[in-house]
C-alpha atoms as a PDB file:
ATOM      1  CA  UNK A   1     -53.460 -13.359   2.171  1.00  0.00           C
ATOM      2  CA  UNK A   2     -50.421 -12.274   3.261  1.00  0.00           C
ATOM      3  CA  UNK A   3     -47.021 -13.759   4.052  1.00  0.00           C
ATOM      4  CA  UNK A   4     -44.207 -12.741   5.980  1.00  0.00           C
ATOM      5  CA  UNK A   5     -40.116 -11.730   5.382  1.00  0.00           C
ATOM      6  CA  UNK A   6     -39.506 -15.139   5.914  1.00  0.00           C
ATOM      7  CA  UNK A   7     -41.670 -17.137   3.774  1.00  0.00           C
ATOM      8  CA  UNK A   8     -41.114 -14.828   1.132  1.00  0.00           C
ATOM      9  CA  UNK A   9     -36.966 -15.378   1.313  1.00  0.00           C
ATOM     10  CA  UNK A  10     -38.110 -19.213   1.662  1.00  0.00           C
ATOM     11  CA  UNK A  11     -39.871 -19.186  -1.681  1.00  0.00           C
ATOM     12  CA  UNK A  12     -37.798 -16.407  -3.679  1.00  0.00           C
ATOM     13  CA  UNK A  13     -34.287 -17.166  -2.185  1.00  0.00           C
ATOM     14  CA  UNK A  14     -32.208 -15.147   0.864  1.00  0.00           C
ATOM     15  CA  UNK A  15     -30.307 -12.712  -1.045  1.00  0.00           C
ATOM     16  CA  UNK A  16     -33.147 -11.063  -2.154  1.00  0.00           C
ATOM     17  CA  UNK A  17     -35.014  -9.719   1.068  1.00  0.00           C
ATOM     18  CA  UNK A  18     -31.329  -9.435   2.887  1.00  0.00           C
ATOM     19  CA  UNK A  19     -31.138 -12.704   4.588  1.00  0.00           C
ATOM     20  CA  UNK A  20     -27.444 -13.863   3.060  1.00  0.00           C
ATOM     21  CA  UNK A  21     -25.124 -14.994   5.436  1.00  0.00           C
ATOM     22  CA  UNK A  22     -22.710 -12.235   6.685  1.00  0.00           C
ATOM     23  CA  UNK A  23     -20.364 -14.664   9.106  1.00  0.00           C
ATOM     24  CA  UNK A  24     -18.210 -15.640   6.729  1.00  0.00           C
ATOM     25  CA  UNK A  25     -17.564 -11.647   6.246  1.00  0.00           C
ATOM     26  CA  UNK A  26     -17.542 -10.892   9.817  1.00  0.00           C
ATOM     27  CA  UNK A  27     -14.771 -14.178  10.870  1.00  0.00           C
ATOM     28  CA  UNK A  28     -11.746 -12.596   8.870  1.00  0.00           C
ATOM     29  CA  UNK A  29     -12.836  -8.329   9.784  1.00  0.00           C
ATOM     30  CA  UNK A  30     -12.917  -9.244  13.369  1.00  0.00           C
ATOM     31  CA  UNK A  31     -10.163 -11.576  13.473  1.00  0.00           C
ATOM     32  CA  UNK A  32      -8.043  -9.004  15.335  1.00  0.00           C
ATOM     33  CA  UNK A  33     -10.480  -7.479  18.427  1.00  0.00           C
ATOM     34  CA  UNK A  34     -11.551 -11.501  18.697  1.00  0.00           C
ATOM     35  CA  UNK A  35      -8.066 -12.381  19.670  1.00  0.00           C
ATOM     36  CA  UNK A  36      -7.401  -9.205  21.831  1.00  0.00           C
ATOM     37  CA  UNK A  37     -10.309  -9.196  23.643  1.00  0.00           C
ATOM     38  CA  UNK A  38     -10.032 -13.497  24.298  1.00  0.00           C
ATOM     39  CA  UNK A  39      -6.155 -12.439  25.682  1.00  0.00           C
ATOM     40  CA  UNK A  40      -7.603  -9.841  27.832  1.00  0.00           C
ATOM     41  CA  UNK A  41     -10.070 -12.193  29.243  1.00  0.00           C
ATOM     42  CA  UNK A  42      -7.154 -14.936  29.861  1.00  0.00           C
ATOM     43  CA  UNK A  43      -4.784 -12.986  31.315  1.00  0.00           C
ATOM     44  CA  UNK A  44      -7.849 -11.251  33.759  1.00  0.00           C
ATOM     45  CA  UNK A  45      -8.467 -15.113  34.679  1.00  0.00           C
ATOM     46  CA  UNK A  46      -4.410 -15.655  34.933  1.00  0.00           C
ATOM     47  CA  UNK A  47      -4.308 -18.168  33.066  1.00  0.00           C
ATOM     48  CA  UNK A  48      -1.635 -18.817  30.780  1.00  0.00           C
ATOM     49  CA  UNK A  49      -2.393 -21.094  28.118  1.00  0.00           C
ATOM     50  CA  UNK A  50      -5.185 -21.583  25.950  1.00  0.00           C
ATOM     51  CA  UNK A  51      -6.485 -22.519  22.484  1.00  0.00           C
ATOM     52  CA  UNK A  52      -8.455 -21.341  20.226  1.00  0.00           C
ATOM     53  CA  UNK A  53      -9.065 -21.880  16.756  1.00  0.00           C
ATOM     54  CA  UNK A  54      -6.751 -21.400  13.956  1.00  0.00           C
ATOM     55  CA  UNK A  55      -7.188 -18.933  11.338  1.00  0.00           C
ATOM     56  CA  UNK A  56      -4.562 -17.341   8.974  1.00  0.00           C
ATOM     57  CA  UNK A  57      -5.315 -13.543  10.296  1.00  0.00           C
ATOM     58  CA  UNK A  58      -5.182 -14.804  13.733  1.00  0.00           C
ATOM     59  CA  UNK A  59      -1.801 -16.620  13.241  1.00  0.00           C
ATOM     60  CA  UNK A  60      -0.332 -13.354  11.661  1.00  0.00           C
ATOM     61  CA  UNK A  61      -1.153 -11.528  14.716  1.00  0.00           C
ATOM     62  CA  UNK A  62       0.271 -13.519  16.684  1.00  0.00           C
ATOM     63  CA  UNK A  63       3.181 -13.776  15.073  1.00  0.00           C
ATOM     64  CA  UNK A  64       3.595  -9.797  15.455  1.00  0.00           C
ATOM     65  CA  UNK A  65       2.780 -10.427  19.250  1.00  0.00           C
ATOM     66  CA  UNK A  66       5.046 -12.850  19.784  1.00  0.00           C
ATOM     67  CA  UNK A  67       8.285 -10.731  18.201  1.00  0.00           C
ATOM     68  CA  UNK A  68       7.116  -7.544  20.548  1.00  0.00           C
ATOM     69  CA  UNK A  69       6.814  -9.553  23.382  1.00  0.00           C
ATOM     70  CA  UNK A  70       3.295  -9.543  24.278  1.00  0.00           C
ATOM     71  CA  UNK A  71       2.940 -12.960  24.420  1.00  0.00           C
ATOM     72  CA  UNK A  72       5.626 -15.823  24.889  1.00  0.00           C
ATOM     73  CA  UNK A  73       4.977 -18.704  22.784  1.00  0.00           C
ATOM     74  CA  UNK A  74       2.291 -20.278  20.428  1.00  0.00           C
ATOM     75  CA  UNK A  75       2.326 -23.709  19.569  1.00  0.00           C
ATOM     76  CA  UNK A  76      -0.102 -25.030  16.535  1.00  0.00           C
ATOM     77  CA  UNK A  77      -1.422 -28.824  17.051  1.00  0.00           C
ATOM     78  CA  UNK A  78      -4.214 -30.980  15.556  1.00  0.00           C
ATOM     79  CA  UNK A  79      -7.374 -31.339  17.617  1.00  0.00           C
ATOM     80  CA  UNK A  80     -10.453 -33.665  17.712  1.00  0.00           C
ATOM     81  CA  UNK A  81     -11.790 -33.687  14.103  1.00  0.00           C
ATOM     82  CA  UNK A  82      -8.979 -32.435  12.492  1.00  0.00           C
ATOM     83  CA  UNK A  83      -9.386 -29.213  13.254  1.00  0.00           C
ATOM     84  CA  UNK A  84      -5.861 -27.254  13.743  1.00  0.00           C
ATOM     85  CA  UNK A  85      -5.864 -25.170  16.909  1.00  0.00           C
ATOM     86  CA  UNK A  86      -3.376 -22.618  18.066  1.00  0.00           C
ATOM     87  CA  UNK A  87      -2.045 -22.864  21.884  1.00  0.00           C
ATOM     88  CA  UNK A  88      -1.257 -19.594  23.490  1.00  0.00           C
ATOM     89  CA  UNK A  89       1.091 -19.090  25.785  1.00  0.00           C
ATOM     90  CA  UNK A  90       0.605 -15.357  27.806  1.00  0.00           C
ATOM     91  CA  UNK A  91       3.308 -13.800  29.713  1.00  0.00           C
ATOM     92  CA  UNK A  92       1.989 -12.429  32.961  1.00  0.00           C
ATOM     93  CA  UNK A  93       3.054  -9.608  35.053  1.00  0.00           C
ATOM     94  CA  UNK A  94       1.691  -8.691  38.528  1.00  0.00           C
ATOM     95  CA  UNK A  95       1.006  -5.527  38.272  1.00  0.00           C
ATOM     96  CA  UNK A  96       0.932  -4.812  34.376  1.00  0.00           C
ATOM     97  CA  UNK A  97      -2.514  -5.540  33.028  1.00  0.00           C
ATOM     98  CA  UNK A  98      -2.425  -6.351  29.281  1.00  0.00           C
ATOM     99  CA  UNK A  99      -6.048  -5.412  28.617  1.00  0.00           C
ATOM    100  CA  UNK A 100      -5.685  -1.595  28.996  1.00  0.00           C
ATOM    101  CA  UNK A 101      -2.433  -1.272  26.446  1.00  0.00           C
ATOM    102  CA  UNK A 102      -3.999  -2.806  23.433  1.00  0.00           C
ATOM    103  CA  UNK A 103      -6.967  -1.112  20.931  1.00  0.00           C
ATOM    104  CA  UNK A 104      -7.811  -2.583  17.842  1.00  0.00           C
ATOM    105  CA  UNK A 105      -8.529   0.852  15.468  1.00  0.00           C
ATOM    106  CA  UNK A 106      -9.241  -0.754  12.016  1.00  0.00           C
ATOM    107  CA  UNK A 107     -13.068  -2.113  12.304  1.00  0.00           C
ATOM    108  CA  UNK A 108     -15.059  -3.576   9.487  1.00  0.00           C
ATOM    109  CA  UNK A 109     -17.229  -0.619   8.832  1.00  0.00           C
ATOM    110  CA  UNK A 110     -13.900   1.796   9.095  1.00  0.00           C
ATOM    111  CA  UNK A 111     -10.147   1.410   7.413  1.00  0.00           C
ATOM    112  CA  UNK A 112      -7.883   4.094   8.227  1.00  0.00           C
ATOM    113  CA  UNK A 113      -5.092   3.983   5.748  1.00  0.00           C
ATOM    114  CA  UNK A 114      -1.550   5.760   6.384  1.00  0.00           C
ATOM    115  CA  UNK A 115       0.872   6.724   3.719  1.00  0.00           C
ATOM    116  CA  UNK A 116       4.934   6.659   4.168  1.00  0.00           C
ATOM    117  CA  UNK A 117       5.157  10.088   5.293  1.00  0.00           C
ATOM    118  CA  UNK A 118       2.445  10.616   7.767  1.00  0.00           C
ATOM    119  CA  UNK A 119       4.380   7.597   9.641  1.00  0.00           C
ATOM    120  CA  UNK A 120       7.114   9.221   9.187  1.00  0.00           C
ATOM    121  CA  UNK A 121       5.954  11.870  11.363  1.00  0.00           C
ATOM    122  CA  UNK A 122       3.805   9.266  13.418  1.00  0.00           C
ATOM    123  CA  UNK A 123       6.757   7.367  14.347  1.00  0.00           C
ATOM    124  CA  UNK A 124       8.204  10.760  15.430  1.00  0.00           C
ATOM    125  CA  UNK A 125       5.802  11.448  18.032  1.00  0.00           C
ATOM    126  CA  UNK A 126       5.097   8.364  19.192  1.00  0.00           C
ATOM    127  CA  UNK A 127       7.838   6.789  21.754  1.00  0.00           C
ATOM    128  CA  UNK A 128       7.409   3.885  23.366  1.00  0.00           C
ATOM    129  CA  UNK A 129       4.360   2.844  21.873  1.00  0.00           C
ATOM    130  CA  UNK A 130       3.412   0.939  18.731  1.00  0.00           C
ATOM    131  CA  UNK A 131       1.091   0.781  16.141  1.00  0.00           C
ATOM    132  CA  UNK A 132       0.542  -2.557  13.468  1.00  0.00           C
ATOM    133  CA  UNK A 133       0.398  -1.889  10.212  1.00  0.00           C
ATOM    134  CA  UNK A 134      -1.192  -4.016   7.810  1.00  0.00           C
ATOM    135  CA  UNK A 135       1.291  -3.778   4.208  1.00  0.00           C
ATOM    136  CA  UNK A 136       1.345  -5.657   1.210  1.00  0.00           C
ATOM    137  CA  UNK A 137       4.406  -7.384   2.674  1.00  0.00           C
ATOM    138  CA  UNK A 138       2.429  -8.363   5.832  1.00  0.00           C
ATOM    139  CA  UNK A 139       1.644  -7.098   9.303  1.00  0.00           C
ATOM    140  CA  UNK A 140       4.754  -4.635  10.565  1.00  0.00           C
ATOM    141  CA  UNK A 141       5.055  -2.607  13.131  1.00  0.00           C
ATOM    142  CA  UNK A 142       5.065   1.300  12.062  1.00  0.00           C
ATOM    143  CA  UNK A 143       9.129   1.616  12.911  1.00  0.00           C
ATOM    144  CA  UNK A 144       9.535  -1.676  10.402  1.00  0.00           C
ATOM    145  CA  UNK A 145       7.226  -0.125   8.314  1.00  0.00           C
ATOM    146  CA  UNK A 146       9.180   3.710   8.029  1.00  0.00           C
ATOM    147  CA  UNK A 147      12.084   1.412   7.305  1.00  0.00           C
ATOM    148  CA  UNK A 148      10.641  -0.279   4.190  1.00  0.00           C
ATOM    149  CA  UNK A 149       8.847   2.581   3.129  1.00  0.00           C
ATOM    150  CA  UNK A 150       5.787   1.392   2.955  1.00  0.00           C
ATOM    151  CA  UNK A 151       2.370   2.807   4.033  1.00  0.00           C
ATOM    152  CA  UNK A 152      -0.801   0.747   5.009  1.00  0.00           C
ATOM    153  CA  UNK A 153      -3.688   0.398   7.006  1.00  0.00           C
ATOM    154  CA  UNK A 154      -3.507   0.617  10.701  1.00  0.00           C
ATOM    155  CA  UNK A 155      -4.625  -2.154  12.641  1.00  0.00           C
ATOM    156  CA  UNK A 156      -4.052  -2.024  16.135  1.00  0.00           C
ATOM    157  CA  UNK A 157      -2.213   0.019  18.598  1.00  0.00           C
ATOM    158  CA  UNK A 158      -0.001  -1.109  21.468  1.00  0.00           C
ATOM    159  CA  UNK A 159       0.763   1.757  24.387  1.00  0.00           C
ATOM    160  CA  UNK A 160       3.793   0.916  26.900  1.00  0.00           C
END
């Protein structure tokens, strides 16, 4: 008699047959296109505050959005359960949507890593747009970066 996948991961554990949990993996990875993509939805709907739930990559970003300017405030408060959420306030302009000038480039399955100089000549071509760079002293934007002298991975990338 045979069983199936299932029964077998019942009786011999999940890690053998494949069946371990990968959200805890995916939460942190896709912390970044998560936020972007709930933004673009909000601002699409015009509305200008929501929450959503904190998390430390999250708050990071938004720290970064709020010192460019793509968002105007952020306020974190305690919710039911004593959960901590973070309220987002969006700036909203008629005619500027804010969907179409942001693309997250680092994705789970792909890192693309940038030394010093490559930015360098990165920040030379690019003008009024910017790209976040993930460094061991936190999330910078590439001119903040070429200033420290540090290289990292690139996160995201924000057009004008």
């Amino acid at each position: 008699m045979e069983t199936s996948l299932i029964g077998k991961a019942l009786n011999f554990g999940f890690n053998e047959y494949g069946f371990e949990s990968h959200v805890s993996k995916m939460s942190y990875s896709y912390a970044y296109s998560h936020l972007l993509s709930v933004i673009s939805i909000r601002a699409l709907q015009k509305s200008l505050c929501f929450e959503i739930v904190y998390t430390k990559a999250i708050f990071n970003f938004l720290k970064f959005f709020r010192k460019t300017g793509v968002i105007n405030n952020y306020i974190l408060f305690i919710g039911p359960r004593n959960q901590l959420f973070i309220r987002i306030y969006l700036i909203y302009y008629k005619k500027l949507p804010l969907s179409s000038n942001c693309r997250v480039i680092t994705k789970p399955s792909k890192q693309y890593f940038i030394t010093y100089r490559a930015l360098t000549l990165l920040s030379k071509r690019t003008f009024d747009s910017t790209y976040l760079i993930s460094t061991n002293l936190g999330l910078l934007s590439h001119h903040d970066a070429v200033n420290c002298r540090k290289g990292g991975v690139i996160v995201a990338y924000f057009s004008v």
